[in-house]
C-alpha atoms as a PDB file:
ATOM      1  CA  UNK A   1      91.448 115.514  60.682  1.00  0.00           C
ATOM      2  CA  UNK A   2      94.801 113.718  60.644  1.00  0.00           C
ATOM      3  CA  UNK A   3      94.833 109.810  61.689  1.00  0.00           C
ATOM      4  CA  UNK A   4      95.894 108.981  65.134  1.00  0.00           C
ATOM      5  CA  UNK A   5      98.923 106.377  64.946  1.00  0.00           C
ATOM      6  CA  UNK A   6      99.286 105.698  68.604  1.00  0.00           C
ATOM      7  CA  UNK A   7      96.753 104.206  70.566  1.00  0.00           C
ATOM      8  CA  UNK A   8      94.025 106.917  71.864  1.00  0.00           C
ATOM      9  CA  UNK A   9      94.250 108.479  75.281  1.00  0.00           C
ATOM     10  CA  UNK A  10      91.800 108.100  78.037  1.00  0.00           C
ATOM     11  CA  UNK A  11      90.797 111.188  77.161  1.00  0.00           C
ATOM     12  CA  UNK A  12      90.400 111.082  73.259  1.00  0.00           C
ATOM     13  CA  UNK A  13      88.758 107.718  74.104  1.00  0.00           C
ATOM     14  CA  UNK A  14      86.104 109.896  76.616  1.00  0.00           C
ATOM     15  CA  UNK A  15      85.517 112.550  73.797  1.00  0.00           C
ATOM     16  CA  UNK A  16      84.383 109.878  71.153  1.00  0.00           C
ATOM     17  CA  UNK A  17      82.154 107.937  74.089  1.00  0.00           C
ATOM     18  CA  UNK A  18      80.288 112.014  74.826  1.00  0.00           C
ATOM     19  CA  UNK A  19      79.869 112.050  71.076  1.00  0.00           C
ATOM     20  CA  UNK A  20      77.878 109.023  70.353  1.00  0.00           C
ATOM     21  CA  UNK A  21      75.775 109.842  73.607  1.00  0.00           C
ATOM     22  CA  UNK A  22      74.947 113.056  71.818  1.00  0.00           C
ATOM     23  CA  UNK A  23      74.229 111.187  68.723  1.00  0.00           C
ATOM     24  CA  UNK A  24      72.218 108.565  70.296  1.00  0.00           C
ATOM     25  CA  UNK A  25      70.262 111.014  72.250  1.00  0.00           C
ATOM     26  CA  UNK A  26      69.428 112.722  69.312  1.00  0.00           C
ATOM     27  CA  UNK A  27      68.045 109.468  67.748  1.00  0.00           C
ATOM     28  CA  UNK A  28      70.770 109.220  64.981  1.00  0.00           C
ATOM     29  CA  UNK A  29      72.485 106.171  63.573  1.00  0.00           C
ATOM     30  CA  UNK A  30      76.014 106.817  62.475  1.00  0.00           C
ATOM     31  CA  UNK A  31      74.845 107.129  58.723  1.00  0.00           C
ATOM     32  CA  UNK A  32      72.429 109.920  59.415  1.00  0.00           C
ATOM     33  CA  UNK A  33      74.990 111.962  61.366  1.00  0.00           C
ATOM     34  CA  UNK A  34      77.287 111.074  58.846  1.00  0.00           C
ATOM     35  CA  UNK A  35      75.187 112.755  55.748  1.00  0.00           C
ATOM     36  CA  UNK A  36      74.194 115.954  58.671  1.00  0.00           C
ATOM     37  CA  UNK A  37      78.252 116.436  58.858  1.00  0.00           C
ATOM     38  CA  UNK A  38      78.941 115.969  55.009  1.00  0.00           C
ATOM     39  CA  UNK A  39      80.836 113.026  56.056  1.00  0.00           C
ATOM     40  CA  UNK A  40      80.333 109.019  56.243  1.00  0.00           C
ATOM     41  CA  UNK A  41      79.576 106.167  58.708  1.00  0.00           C
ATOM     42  CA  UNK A  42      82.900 105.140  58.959  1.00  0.00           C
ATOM     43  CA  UNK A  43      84.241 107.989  59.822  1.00  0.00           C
ATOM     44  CA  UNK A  44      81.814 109.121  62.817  1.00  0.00           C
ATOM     45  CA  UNK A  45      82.110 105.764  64.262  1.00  0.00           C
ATOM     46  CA  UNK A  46      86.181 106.259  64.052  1.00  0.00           C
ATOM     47  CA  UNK A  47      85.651 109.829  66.146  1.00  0.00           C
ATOM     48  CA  UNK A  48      83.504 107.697  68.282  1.00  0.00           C
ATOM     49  CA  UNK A  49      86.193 105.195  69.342  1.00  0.00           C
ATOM     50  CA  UNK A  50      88.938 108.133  69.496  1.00  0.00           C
ATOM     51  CA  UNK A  51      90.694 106.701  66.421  1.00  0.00           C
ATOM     52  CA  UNK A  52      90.247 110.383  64.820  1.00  0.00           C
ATOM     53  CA  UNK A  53      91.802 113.296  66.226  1.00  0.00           C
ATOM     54  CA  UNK A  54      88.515 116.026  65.234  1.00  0.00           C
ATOM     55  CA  UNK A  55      88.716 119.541  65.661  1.00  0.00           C
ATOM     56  CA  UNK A  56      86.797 121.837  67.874  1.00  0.00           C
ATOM     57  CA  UNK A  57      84.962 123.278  65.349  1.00  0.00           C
ATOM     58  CA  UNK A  58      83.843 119.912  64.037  1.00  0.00           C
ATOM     59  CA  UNK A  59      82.921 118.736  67.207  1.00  0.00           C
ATOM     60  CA  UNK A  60      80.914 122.338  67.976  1.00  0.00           C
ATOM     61  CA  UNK A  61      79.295 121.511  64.280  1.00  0.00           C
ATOM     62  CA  UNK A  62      78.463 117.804  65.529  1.00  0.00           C
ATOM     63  CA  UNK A  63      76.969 119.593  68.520  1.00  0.00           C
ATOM     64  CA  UNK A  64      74.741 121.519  66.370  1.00  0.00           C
ATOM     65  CA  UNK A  65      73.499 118.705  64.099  1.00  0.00           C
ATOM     66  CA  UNK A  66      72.683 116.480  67.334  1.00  0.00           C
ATOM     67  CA  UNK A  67      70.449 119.558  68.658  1.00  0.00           C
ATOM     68  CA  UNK A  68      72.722 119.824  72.005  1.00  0.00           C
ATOM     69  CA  UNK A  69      71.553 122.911  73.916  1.00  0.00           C
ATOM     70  CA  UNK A  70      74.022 122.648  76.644  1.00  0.00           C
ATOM     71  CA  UNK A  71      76.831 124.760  75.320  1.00  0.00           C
ATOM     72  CA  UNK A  72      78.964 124.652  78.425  1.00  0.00           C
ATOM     73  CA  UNK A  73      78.839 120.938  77.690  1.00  0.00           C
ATOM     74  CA  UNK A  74      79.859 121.272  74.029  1.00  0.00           C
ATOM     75  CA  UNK A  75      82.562 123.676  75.113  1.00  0.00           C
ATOM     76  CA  UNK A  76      84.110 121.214  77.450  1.00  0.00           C
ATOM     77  CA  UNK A  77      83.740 118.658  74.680  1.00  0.00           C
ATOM     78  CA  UNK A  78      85.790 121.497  72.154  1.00  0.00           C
ATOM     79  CA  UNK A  79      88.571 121.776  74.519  1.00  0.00           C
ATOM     80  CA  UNK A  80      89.262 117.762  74.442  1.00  0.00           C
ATOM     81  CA  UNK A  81      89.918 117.945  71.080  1.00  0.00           C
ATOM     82  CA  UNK A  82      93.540 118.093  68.941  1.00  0.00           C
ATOM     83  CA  UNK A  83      95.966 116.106  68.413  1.00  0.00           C
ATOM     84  CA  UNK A  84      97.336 112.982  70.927  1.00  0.00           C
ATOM     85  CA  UNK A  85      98.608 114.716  73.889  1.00  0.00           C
ATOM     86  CA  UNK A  86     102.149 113.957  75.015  1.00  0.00           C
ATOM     87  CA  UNK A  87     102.078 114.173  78.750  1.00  0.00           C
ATOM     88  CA  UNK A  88     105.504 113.493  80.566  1.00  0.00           C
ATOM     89  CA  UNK A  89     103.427 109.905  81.412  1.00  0.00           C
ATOM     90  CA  UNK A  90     104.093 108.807  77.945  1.00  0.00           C
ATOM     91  CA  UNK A  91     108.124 107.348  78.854  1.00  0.00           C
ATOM     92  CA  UNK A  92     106.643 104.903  80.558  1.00  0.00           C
ATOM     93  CA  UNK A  93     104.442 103.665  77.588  1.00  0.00           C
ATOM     94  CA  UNK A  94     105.173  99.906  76.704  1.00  0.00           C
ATOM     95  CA  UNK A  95     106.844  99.697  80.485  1.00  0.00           C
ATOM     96  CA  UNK A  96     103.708 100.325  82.441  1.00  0.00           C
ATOM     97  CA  UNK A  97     100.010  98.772  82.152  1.00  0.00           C
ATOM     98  CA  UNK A  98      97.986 101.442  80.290  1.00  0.00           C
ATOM     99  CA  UNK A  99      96.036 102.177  83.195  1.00  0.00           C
ATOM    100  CA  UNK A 100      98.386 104.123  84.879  1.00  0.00           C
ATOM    101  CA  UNK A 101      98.949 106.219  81.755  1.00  0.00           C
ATOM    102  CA  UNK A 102      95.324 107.012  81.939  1.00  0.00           C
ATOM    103  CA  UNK A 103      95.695 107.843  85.238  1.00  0.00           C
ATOM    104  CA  UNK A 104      97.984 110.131  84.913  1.00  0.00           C
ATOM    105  CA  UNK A 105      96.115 112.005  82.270  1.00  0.00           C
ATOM    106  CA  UNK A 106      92.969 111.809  83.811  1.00  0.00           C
ATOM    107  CA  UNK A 107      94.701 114.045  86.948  1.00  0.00           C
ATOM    108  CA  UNK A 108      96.781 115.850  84.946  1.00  0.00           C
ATOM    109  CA  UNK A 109      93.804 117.403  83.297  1.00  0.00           C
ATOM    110  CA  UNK A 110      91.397 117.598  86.322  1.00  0.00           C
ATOM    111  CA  UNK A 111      89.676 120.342  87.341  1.00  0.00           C
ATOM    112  CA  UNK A 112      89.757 119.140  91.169  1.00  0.00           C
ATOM    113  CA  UNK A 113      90.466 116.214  92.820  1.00  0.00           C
ATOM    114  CA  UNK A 114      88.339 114.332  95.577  1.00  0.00           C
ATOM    115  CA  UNK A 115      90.287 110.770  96.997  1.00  0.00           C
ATOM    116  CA  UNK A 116      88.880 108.390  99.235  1.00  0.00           C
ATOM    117  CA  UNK A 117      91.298 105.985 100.885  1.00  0.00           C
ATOM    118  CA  UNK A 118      91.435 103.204 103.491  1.00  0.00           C
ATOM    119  CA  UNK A 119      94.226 101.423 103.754  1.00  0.00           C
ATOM    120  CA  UNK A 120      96.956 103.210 101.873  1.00  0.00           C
ATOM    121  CA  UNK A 121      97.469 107.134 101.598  1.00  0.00           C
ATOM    122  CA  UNK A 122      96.778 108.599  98.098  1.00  0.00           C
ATOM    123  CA  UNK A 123      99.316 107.992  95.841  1.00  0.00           C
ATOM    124  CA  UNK A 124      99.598 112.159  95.014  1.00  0.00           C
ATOM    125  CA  UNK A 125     100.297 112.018  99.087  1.00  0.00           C
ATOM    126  CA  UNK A 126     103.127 109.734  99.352  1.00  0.00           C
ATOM    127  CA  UNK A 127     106.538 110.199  99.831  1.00  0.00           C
ATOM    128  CA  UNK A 128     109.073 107.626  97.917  1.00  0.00           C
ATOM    129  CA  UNK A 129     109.881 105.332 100.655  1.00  0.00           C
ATOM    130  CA  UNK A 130     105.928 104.946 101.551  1.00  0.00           C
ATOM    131  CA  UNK A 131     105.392 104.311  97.852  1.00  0.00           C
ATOM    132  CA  UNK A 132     108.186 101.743  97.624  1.00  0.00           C
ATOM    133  CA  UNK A 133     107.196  99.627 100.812  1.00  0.00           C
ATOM    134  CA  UNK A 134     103.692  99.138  99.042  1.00  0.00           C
ATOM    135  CA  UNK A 135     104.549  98.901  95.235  1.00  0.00           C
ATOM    136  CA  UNK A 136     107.309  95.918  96.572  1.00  0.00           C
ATOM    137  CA  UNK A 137     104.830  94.179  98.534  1.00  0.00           C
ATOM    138  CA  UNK A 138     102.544  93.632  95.401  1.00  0.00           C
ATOM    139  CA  UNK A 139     101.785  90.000  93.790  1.00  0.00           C
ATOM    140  CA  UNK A 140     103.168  88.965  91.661  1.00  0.00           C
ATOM    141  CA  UNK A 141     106.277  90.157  92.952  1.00  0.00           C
ATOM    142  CA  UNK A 142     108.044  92.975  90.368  1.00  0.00           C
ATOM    143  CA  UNK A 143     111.565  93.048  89.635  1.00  0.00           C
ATOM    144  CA  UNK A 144     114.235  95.983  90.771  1.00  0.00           C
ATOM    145  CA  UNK A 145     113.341  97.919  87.591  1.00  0.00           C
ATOM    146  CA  UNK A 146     109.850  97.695  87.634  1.00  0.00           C
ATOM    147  CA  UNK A 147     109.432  98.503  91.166  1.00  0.00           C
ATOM    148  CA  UNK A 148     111.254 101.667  90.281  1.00  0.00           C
ATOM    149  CA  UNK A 149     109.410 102.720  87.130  1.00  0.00           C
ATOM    150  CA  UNK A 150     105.977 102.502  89.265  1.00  0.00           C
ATOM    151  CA  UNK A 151     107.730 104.581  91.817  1.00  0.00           C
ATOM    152  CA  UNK A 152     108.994 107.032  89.643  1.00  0.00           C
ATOM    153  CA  UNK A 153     105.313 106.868  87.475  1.00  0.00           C
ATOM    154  CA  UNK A 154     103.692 107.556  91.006  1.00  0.00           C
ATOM    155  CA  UNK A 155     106.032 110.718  91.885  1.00  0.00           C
ATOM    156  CA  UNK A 156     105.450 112.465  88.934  1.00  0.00           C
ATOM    157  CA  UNK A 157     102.066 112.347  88.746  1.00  0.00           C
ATOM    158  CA  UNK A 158     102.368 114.727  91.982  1.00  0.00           C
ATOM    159  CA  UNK A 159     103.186 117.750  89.758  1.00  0.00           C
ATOM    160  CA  UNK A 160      99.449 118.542  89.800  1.00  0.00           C
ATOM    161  CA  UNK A 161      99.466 119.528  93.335  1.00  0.00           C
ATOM    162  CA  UNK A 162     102.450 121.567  92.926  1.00  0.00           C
ATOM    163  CA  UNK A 163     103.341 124.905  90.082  1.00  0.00           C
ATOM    164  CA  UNK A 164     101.452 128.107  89.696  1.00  0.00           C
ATOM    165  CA  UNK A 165      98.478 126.507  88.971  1.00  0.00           C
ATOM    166  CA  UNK A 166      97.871 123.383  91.318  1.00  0.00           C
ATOM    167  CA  UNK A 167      94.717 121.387  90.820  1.00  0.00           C
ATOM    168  CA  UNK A 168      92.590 121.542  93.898  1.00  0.00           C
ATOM    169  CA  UNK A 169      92.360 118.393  96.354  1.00  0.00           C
ATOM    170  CA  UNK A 170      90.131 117.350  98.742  1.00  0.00           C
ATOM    171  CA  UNK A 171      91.850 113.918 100.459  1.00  0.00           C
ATOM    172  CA  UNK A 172      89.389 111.630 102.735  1.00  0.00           C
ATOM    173  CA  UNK A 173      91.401 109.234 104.731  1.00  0.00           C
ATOM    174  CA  UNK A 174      90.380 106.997 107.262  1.00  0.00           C
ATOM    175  CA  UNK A 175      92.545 106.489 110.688  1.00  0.00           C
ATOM    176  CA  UNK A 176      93.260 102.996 109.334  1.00  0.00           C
ATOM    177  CA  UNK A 177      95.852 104.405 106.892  1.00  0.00           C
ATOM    178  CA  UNK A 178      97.428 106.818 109.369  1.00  0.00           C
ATOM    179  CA  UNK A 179      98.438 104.050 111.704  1.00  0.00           C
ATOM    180  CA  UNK A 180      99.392 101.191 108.851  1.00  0.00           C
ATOM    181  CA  UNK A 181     103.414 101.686 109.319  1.00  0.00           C
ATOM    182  CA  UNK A 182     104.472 100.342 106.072  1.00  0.00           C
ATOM    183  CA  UNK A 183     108.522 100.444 105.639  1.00  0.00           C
ATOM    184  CA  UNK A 184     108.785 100.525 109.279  1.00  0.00           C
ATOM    185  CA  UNK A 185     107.987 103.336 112.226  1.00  0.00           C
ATOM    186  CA  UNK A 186     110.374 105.533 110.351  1.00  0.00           C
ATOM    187  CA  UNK A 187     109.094 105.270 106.630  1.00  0.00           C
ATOM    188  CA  UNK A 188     105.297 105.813 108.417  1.00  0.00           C
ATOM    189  CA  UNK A 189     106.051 108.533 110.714  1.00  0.00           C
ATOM    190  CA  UNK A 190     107.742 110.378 107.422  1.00  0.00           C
ATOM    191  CA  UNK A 191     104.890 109.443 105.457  1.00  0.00           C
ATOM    192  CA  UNK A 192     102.476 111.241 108.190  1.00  0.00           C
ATOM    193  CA  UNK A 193     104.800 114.505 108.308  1.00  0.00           C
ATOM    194  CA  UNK A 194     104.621 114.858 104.424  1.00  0.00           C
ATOM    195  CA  UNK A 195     101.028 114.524 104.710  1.00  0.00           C
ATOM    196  CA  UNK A 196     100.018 117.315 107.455  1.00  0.00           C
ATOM    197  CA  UNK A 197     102.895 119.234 105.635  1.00  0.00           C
ATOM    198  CA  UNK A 198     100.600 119.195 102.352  1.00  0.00           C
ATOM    199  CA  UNK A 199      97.698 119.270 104.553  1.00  0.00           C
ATOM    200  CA  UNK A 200      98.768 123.414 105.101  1.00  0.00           C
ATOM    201  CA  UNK A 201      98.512 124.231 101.910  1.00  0.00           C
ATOM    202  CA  UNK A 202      95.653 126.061 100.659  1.00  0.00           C
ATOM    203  CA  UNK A 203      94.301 123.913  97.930  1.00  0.00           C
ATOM    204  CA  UNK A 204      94.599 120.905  99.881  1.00  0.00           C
ATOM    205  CA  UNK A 205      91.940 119.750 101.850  1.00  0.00           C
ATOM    206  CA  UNK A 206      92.893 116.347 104.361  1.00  0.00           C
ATOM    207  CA  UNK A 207      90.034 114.825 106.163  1.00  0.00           C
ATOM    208  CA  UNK A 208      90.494 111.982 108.306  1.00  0.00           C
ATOM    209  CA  UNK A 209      87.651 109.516 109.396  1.00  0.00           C
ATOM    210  CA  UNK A 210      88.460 108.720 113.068  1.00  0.00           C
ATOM    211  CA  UNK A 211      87.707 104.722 114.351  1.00  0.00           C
ATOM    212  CA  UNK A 212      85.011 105.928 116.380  1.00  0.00           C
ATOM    213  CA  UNK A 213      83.196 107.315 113.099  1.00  0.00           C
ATOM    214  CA  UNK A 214      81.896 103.493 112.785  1.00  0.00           C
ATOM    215  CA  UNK A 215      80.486 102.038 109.505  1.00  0.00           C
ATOM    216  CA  UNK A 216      80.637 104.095 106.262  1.00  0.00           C
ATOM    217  CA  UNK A 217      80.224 103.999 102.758  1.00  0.00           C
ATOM    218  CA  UNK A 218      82.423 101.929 100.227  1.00  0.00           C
ATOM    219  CA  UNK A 219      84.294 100.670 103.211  1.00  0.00           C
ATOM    220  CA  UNK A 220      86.740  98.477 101.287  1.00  0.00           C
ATOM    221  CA  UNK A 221      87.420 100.478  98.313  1.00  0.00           C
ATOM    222  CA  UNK A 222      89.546 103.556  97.456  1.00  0.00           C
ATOM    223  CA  UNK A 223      88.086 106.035  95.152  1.00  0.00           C
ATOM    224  CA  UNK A 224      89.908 108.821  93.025  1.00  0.00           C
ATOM    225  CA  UNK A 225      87.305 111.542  91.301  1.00  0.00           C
ATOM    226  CA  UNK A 226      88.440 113.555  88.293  1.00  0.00           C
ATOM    227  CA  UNK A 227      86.466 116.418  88.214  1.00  0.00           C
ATOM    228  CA  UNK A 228      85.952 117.904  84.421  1.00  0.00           C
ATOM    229  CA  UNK A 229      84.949 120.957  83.053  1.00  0.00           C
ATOM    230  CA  UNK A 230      81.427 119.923  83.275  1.00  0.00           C
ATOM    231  CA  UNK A 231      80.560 117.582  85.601  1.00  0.00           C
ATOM    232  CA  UNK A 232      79.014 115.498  83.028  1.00  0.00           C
ATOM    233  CA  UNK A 233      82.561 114.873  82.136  1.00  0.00           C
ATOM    234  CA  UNK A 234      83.960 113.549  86.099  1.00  0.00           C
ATOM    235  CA  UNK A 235      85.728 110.203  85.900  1.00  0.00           C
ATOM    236  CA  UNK A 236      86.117 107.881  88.702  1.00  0.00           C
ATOM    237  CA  UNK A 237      88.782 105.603  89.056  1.00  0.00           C
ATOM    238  CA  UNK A 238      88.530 102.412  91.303  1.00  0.00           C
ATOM    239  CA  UNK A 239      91.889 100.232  92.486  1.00  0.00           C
ATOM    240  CA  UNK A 240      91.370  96.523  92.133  1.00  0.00           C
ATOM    241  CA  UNK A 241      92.760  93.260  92.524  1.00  0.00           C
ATOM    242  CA  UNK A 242      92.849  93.193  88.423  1.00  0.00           C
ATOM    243  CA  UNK A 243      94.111  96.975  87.571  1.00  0.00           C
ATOM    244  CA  UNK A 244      92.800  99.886  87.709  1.00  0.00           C
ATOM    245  CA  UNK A 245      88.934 100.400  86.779  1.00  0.00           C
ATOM    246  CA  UNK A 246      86.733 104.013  84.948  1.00  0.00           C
ATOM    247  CA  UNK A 247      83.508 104.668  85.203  1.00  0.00           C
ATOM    248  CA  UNK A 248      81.913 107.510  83.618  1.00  0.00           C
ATOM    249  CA  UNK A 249      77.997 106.726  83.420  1.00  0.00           C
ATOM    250  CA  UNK A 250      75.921 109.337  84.921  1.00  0.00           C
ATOM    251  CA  UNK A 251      74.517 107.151  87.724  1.00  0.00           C
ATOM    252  CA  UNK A 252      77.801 105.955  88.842  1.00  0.00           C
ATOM    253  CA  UNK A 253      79.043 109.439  88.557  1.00  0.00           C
ATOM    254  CA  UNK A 254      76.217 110.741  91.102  1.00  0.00           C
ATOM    255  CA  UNK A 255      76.481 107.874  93.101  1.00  0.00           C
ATOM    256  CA  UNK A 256      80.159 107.833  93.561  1.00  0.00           C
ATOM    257  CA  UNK A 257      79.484 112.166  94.576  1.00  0.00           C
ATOM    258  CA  UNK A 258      76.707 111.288  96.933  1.00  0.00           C
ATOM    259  CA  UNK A 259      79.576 108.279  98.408  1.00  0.00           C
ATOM    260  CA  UNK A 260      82.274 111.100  98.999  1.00  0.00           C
ATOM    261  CA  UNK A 261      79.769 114.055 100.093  1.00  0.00           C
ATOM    262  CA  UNK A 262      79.196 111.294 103.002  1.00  0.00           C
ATOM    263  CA  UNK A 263      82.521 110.351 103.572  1.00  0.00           C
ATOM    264  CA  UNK A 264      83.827 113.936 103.991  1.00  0.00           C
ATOM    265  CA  UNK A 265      80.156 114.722 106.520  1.00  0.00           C
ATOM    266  CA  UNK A 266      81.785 112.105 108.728  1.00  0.00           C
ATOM    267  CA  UNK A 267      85.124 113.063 108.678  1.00  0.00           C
ATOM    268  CA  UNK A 268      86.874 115.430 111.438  1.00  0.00           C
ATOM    269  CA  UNK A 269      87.398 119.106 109.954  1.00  0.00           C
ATOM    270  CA  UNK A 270      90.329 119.573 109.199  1.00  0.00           C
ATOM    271  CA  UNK A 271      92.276 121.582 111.900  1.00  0.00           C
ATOM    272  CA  UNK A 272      91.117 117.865 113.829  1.00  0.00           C
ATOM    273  CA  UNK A 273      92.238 115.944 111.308  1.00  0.00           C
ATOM    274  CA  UNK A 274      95.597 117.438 111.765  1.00  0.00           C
ATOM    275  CA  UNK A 275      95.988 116.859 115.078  1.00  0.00           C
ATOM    276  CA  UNK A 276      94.882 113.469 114.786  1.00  0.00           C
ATOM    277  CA  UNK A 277      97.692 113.088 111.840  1.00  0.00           C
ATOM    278  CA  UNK A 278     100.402 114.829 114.548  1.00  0.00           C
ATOM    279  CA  UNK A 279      99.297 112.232 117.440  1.00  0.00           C
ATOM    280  CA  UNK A 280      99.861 109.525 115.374  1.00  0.00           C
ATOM    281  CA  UNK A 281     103.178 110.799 114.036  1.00  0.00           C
ATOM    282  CA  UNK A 282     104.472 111.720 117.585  1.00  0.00           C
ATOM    283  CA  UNK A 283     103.594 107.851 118.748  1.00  0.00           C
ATOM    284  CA  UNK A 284     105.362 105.930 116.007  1.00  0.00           C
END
């Protein structure tokens, strides 16, 4: 195993938290597991943290020794292993907050995609202008440069939904969003005509929640789901006032599921949602 001199990813982070759930579900301190793998305390808690890149094969061996039986699990676990990934997100290291690096990642290795928004459209839906109306309005207020990096950050990350092999998406949006003209009539009706342009494609699913849907679930909060291999390995990722926030426990995993399952039940289908999408469009 060679040491990791950057900082771990989200990911490498993710891998070390799965291992010492094994290991503490198999009733093992570090030391134990260390003297099962032939190595020491130290060095399991270092995998554990993601300060050790391990190998597949190490990790398939730590599978063994914590008595895993789910082997689609410890295959998942195999394939997060190697050395620090360099995504294209890593330019913007030391110029971002390191939650949008993890963001990144998280999507860039996602399985599928389910969104939840409100107020603003999903950042993988937004077209530059709609993404520089919001990312100016923010306090405290960013300079030129910085505005643009987040812009540029936010772009990119849309390479998921594009290529040979796009990650699939299924985007709940409430009416709220679609009528929130941010940059103007002309920057929202733009915004709307990307979307129901994406909308066609066939591994994009839009949704929209009409007004007259009423009350419903996690009504002030939007809500990006990373789908894994497994789906013990999902990760949510909440926006708020303080940065971005992961959660990765099983209960908030199934919780956060069960949120979205009802989001999308009240939600038009979406040949409605797409005329509701053109209506709007054709008004601004």
């Amino acid at each position: 195993m060679a040491r990791i001199k950057l900082p771990p990813t989200i990911r490498q982070r993710r891998l070390g938290a799965e291992l010492r759930r094994l290991r503490e579900q198999a009733e093992l301190n570090a030391t134990q597991a260390g003297v099962l793998l032939g190595s020491s305390q130290s060095r399991v808690s270092s995998i554990e943290s993601g300060g050790y890149a391990v190998s597949a094969d190490r990790v398939r061996a730590m599978g063994r020794a914590y008595g895993c039986a789910d082997q689609a699990l410890v295959e998942a676990l195999a394939e997060m292993t190697g050395g620090r990934t360099r995504g294209w997100w890593d330019e913007y290291r030391d110029i971002l907050p390191p939650s949008m690096l993890d963001m990144a990642e998280l999507e860039h290795h996602a399985q599928a995609m389910r969104v939840a928004s409100v107020i603003h459209m999903p950042g993988v839906l937004q077209t530059r202008d709609h993404a520089h109306a919001i990312i100016s309005a923010v306090e405290p207020p960013l300079a030129p440069h910085e505005v643009e990096h987040r812009i540029s950050h936010r772009i990119k990350r849309q390479a998921v939904l594009h290529g040979e092999q796009p990650t699939p998406l299924t985007a709940t949006i409430h009416e709220a969003a679609l009528r929130m003209e941010f940059g103007g009539p002309g920057v929202a009706r733009a915004q709307l005509e990307y979307l129901l342009t994406m909308s066609e494609r066939e591994h994009i699913t839009v949704l929209v929640i009409p007004f007259g849907a009423g009350a419903f679930p996690n009504s002030g909060q939007g809500i990006i789901y990373c789908c894994g291999e497994v789906t013990r390995l999902d990760t949510v990722q909440l926006d708020t006032d303080h940065g971005s926030e992961f959660l990765d426990t099983q209960p908030q995993l199934t919780w956060y599921r069960s949120t979205l399952d009802r989001l999308e039940a009240l939600a038009l289908k979406p040949a409605q949602s797409r005329d509701m999408i053109r209506r709007i469009a054709q008004s601004l």
